[in-house]
N, C-alpha and C. Protein backbone atom coordinates (compact mmCIF):
# COMPACT_ATOMS: atom_id res chain seq x y z
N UNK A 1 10.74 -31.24 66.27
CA UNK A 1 12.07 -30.87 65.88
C UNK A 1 12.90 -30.74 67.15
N UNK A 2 13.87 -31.11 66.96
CA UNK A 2 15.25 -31.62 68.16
C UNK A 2 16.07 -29.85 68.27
N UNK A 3 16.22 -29.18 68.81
CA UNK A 3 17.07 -27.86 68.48
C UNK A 3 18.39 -28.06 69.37
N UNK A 4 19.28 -27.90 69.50
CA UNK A 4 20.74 -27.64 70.28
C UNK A 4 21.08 -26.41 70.01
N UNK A 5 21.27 -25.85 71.25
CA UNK A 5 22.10 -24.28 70.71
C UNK A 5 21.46 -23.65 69.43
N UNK A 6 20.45 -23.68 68.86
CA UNK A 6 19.78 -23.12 68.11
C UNK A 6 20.21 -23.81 66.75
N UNK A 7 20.53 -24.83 66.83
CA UNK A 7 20.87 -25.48 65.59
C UNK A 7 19.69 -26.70 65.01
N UNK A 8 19.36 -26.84 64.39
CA UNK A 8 18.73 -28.14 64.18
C UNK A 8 18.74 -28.77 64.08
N UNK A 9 18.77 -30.05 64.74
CA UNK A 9 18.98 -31.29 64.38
C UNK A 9 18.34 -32.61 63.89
N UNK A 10 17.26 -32.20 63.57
CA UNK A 10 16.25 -33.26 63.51
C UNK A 10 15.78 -32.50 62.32
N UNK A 11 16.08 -32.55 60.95
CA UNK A 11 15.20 -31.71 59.91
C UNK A 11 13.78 -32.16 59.70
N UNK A 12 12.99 -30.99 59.06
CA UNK A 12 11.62 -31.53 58.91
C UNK A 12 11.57 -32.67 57.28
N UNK A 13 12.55 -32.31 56.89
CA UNK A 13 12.93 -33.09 55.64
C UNK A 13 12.52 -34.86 56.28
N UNK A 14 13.98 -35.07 57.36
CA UNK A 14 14.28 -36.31 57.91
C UNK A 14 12.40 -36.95 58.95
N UNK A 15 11.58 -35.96 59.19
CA UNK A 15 10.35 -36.14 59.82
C UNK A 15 9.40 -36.79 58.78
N UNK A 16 9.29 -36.14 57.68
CA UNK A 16 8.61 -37.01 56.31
C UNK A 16 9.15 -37.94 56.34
N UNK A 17 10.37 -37.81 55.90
CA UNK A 17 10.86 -39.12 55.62
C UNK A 17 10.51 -40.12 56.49
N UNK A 18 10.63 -40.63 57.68
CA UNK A 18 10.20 -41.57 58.45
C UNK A 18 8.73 -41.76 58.30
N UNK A 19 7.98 -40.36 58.46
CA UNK A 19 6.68 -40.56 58.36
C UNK A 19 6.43 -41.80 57.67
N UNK A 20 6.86 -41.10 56.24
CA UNK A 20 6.31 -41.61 54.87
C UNK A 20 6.73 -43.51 54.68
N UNK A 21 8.04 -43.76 55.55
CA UNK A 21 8.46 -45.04 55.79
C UNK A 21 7.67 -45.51 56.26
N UNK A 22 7.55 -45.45 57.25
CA UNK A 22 6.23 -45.98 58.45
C UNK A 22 4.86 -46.50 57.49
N UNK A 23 4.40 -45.42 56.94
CA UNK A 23 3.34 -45.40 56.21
C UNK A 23 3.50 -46.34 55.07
N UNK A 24 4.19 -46.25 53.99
CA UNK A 24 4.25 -47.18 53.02
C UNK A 24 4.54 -48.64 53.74
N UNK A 25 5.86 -48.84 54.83
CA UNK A 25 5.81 -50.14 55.16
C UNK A 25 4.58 -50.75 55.23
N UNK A 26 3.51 -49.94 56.33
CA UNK A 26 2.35 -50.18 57.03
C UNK A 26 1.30 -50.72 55.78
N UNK A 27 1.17 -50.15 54.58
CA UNK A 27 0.13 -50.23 53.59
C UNK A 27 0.92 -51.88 52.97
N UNK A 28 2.45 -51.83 52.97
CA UNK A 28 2.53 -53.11 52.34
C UNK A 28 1.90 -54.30 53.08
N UNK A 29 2.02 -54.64 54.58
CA UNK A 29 1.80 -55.14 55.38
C UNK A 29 0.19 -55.55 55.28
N UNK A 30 -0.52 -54.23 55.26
CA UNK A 30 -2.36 -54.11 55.14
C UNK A 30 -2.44 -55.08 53.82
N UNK A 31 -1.88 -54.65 52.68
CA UNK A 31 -2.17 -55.51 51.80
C UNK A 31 -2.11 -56.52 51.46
N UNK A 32 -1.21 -57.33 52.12
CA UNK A 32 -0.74 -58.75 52.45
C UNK A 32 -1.82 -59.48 53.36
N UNK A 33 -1.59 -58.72 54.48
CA UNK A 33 -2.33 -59.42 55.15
C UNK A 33 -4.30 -59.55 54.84
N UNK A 34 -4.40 -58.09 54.27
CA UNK A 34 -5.88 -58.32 53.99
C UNK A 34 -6.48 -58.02 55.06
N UNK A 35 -6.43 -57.36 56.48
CA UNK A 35 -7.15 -57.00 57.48
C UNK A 35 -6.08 -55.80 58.48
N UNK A 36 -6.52 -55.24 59.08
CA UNK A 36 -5.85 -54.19 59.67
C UNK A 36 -5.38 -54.88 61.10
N UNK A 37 -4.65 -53.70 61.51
CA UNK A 37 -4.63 -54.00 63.71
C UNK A 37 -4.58 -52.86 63.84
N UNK A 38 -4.56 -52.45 64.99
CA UNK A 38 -4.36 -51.14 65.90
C UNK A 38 -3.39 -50.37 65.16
N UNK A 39 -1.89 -50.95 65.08
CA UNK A 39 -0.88 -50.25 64.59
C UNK A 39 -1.20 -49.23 63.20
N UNK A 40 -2.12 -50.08 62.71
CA UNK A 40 -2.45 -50.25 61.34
C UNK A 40 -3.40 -49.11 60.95
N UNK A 41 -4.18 -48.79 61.85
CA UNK A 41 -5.16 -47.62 62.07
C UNK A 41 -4.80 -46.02 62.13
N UNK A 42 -3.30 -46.48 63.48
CA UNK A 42 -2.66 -45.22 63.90
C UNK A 42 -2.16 -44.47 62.56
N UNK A 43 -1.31 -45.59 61.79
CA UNK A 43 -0.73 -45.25 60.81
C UNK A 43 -1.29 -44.67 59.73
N UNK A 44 -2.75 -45.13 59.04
CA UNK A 44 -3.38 -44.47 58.13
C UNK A 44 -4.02 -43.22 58.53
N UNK A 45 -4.11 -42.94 60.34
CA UNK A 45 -4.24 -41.54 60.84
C UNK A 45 -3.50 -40.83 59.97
N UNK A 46 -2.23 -40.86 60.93
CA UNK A 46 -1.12 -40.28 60.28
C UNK A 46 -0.98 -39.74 58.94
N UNK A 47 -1.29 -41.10 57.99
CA UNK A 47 -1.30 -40.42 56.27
C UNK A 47 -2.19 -39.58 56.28
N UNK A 48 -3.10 -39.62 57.22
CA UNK A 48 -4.26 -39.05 56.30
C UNK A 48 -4.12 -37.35 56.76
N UNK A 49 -3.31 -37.05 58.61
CA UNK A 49 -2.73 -36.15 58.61
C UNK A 49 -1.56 -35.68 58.00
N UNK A 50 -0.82 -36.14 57.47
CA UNK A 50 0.23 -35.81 56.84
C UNK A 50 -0.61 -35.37 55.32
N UNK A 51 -1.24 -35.86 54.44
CA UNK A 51 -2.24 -35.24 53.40
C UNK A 51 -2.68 -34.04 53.47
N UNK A 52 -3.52 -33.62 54.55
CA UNK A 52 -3.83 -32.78 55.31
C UNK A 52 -2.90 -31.63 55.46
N UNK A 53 -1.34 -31.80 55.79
CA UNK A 53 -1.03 -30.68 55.80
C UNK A 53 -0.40 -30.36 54.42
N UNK A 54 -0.05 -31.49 53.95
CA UNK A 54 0.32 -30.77 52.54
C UNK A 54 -0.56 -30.16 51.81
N UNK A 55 -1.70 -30.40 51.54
CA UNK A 55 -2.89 -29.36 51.60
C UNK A 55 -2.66 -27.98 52.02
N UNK A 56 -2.71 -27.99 53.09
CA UNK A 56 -2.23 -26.56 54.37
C UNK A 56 -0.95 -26.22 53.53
N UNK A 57 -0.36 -26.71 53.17
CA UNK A 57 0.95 -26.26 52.97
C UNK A 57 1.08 -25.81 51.35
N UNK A 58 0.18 -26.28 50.60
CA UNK A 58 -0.12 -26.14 49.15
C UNK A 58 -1.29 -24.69 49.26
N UNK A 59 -1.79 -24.63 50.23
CA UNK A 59 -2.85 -23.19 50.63
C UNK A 59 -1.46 -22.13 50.66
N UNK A 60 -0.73 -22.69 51.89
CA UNK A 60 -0.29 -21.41 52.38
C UNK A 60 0.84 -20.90 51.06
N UNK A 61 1.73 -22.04 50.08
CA UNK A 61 2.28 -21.30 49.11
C UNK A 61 1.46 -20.38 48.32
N UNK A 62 0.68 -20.74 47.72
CA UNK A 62 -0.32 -20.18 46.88
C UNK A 62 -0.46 -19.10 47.28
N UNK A 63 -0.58 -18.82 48.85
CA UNK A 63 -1.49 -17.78 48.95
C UNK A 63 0.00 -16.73 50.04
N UNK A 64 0.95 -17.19 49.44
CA UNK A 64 2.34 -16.52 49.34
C UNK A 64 2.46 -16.39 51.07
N UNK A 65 1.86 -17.03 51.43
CA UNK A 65 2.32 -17.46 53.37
C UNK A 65 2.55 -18.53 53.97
N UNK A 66 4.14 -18.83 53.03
CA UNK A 66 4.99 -19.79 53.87
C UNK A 66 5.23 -19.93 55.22
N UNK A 67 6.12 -18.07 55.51
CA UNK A 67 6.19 -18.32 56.80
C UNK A 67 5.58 -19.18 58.09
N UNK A 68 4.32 -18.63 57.79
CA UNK A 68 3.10 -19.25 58.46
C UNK A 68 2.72 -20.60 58.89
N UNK A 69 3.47 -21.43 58.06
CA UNK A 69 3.11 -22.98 57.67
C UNK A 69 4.27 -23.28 57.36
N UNK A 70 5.69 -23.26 57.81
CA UNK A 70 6.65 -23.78 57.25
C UNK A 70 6.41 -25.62 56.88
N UNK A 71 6.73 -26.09 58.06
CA UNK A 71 6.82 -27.47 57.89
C UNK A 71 5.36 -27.75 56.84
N UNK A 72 4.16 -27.14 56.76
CA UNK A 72 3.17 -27.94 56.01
C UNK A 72 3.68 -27.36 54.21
N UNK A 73 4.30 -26.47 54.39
CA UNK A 73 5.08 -26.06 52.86
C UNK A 73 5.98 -26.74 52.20
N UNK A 74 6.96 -26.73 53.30
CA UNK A 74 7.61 -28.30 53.12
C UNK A 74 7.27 -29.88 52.93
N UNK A 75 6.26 -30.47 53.40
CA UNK A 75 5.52 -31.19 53.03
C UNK A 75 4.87 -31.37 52.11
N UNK A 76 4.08 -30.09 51.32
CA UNK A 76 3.80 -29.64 49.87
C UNK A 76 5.16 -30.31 49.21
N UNK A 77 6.50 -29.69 49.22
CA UNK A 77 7.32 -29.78 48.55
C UNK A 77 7.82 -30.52 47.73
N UNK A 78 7.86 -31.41 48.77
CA UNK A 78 8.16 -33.11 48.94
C UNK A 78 6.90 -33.97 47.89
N UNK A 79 5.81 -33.45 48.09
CA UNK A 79 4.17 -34.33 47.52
C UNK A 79 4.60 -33.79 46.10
N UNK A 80 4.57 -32.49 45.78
CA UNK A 80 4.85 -32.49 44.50
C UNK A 80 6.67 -32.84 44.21
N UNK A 81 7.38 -33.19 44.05
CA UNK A 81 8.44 -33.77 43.76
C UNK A 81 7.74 -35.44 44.01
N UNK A 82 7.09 -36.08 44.37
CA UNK A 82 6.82 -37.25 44.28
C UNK A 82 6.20 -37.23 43.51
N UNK A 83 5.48 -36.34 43.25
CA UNK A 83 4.54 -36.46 41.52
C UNK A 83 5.35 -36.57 40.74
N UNK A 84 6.39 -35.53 40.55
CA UNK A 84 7.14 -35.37 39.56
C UNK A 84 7.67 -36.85 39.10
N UNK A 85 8.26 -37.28 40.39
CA UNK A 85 8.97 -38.67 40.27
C UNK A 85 8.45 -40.12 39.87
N UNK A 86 7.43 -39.94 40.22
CA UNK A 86 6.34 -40.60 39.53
C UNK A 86 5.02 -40.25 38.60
N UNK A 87 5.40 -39.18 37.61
CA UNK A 87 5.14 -38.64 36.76
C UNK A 87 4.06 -39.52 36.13
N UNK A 88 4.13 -40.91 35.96
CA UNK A 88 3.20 -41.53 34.89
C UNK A 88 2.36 -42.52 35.58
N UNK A 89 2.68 -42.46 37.07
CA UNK A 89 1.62 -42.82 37.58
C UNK A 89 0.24 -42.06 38.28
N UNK A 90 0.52 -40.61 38.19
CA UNK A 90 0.18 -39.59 39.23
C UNK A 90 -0.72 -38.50 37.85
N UNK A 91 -0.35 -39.06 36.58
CA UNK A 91 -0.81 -38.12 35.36
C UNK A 91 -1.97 -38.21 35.02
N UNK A 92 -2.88 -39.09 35.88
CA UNK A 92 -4.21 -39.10 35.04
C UNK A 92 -4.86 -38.15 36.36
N UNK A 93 -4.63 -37.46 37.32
CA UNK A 93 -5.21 -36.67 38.15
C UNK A 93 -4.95 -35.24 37.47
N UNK A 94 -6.14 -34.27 37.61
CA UNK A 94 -6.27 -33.15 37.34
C UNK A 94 -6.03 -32.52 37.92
N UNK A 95 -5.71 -32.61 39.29
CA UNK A 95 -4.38 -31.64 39.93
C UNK A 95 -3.99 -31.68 41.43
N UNK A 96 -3.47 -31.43 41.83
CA UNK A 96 -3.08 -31.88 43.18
C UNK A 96 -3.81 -32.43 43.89
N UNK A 97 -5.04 -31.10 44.23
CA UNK A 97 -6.47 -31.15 45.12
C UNK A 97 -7.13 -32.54 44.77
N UNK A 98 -7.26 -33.08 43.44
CA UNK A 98 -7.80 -33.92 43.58
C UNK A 98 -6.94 -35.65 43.74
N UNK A 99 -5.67 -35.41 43.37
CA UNK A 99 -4.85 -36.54 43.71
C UNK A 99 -5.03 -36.49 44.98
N UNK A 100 -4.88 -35.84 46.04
CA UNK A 100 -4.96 -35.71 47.42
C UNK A 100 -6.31 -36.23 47.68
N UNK A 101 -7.65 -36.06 47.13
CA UNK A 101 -8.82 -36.07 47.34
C UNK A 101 -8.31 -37.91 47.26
N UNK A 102 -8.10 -38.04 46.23
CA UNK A 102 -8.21 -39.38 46.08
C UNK A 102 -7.49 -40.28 46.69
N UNK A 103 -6.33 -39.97 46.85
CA UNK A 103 -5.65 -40.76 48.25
C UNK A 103 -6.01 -40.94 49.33
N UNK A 104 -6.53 -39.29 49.59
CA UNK A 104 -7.94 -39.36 51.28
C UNK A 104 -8.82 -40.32 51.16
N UNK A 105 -9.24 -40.47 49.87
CA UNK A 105 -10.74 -41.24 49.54
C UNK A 105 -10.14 -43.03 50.19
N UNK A 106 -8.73 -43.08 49.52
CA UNK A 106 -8.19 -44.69 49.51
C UNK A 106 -7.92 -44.98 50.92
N UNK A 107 -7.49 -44.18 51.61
CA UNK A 107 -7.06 -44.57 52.95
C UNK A 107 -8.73 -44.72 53.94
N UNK A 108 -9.37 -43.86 53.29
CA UNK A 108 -10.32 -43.89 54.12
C UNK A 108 -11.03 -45.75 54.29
N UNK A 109 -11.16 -46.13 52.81
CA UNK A 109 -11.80 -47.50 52.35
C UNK A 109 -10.65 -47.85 52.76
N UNK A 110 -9.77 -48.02 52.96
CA UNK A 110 -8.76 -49.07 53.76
C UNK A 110 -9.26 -49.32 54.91
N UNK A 111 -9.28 -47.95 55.85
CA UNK A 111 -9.28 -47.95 57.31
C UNK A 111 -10.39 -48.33 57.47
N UNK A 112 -11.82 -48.07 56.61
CA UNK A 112 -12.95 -49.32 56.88
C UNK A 112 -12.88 -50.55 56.62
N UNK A 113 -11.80 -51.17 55.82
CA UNK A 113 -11.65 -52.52 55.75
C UNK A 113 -12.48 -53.07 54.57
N UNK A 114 -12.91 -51.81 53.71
CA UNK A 114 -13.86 -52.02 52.41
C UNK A 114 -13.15 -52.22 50.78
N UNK A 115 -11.55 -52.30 51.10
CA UNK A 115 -10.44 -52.22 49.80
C UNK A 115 -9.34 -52.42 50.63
N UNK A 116 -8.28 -52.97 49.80
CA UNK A 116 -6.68 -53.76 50.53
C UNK A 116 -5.80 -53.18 49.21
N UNK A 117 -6.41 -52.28 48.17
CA UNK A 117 -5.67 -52.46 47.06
C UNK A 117 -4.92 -50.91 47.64
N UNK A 118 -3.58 -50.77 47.81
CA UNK A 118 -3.02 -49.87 48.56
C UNK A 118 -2.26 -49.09 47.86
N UNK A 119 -1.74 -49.44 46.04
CA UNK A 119 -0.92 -49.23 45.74
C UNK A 119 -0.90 -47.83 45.28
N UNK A 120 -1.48 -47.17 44.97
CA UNK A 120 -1.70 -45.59 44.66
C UNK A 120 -0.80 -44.82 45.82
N UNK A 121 -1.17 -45.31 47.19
CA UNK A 121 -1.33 -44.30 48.33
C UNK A 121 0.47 -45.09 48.70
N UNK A 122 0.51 -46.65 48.32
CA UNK A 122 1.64 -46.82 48.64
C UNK A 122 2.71 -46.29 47.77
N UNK A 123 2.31 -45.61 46.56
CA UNK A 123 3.53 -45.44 45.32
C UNK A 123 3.93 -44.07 45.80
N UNK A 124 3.03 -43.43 46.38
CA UNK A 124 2.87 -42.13 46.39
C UNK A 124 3.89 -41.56 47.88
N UNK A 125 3.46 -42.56 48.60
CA UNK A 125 4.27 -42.51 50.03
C UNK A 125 5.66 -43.08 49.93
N UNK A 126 5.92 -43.87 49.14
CA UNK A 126 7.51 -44.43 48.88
C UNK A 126 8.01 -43.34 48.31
N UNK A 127 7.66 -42.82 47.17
CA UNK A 127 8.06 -42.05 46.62
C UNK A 127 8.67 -40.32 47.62
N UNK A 128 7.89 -40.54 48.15
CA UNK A 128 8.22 -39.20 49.02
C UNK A 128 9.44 -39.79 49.91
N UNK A 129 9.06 -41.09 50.29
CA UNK A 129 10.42 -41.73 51.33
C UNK A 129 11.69 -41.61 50.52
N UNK A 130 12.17 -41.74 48.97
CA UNK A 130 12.76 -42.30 48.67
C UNK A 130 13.19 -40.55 48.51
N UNK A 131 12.34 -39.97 48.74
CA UNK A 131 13.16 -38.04 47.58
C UNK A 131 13.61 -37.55 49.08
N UNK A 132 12.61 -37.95 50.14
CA UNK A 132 13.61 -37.43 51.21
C UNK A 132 14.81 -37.90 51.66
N UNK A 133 14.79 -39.66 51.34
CA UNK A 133 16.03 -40.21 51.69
C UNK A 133 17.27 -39.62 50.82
N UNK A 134 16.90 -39.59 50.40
CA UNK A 134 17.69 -38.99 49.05
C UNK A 134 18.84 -37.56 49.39
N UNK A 135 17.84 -37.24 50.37
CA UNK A 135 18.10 -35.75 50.67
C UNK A 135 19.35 -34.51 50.05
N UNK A 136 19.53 -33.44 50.81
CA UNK A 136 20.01 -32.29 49.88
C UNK A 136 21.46 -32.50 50.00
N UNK A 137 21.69 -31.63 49.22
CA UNK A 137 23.23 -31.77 48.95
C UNK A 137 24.35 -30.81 49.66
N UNK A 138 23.90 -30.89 51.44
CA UNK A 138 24.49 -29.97 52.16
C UNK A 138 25.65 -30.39 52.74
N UNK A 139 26.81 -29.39 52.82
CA UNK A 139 27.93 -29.89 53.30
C UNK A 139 27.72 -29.50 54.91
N UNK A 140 28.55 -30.27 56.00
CA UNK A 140 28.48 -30.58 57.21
C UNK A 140 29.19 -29.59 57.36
N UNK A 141 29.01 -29.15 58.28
CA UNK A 141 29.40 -27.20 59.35
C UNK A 141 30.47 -27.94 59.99
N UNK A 142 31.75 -27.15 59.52
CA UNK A 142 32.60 -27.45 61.04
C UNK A 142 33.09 -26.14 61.65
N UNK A 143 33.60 -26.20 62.45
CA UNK A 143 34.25 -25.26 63.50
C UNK A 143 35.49 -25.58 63.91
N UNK A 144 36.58 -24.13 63.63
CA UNK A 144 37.70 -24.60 64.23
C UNK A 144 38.14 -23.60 65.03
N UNK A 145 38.45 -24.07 65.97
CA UNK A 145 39.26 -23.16 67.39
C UNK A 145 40.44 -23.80 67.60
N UNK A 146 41.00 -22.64 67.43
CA UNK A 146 43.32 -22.62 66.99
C UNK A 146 43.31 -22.82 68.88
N UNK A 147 43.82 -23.62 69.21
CA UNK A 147 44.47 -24.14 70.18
C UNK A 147 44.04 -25.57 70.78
N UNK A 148 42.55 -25.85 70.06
CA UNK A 148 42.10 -27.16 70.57
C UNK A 148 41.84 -27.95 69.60
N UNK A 149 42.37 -28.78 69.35
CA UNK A 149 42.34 -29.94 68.52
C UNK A 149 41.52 -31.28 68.74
């Protein structure tokens, strides 16, 4: 996160979001091509840390310690609103833990090069790109000081 004068500028909102770009581009790419590269590796890291904290971040609501875990709460946030949004693709999982289980499971057989079929982990990662792009409905801060225009 970017801070100025204690302001923020880089939201953790806008950090998924790219993440999650990166990531879905990357899985369309894997699946096309049918074999990985380097880039290709880094990137299913990544998902598989980014999973990971929404996890962390699905612990720490539950267990009523946001503070603690902001950004991985936020990341929760976002995973379930992509369920939501994709409601009828995400409905035959019995509940988070194990949709997560199973996305871990897909990336993993990717990154061995043992399955190319991406689309679960890719519906799931667009979907989060598309709720963060989407983003909130905040109006822009201004400041006015009477003599400078």
């Amino acid at each position: 996160m970017i801070k100025s004068t204690n302001r923020q500028v880089f939201s953790e909102t806008l950090r998924i979001a790219l993440l999650a770009d990166e990531i879905a581009s990357s899985l369309r790419q894997i699946s096309r091509r049918r074999r990985l590269v380097e880039r290709d590796r880094r990137v299913i890291s990544m998902a598989d840390k980014l999973l990971r904290e929404m996890l962390q971040g699905r612990d720490a609501t539950k267990n009523r310690k946001v503070e603690e875990s902001l950004e991985a709460s936020l990341a929760y946030g976002q995973a379930i609103q992509a369920v939501q949004l994709k409601r009828a693709r995400f409905a035959s999982f019995e509940s988070f833990q194990k949709l997560i289980e199973s996305l871990t499971g897909q990336l993993k057989e990717i990154g061995a090069e043992r399955r190319f079929d991406v689309e679960d982990v890719h519906e799931f990662f667009a979907a989060i790109r598309e709720l963060a792009m989407a983003g909130e409905n905040r109006s822009f801060e201004s400041v006015s000081v009477t003599g400078v225009e």
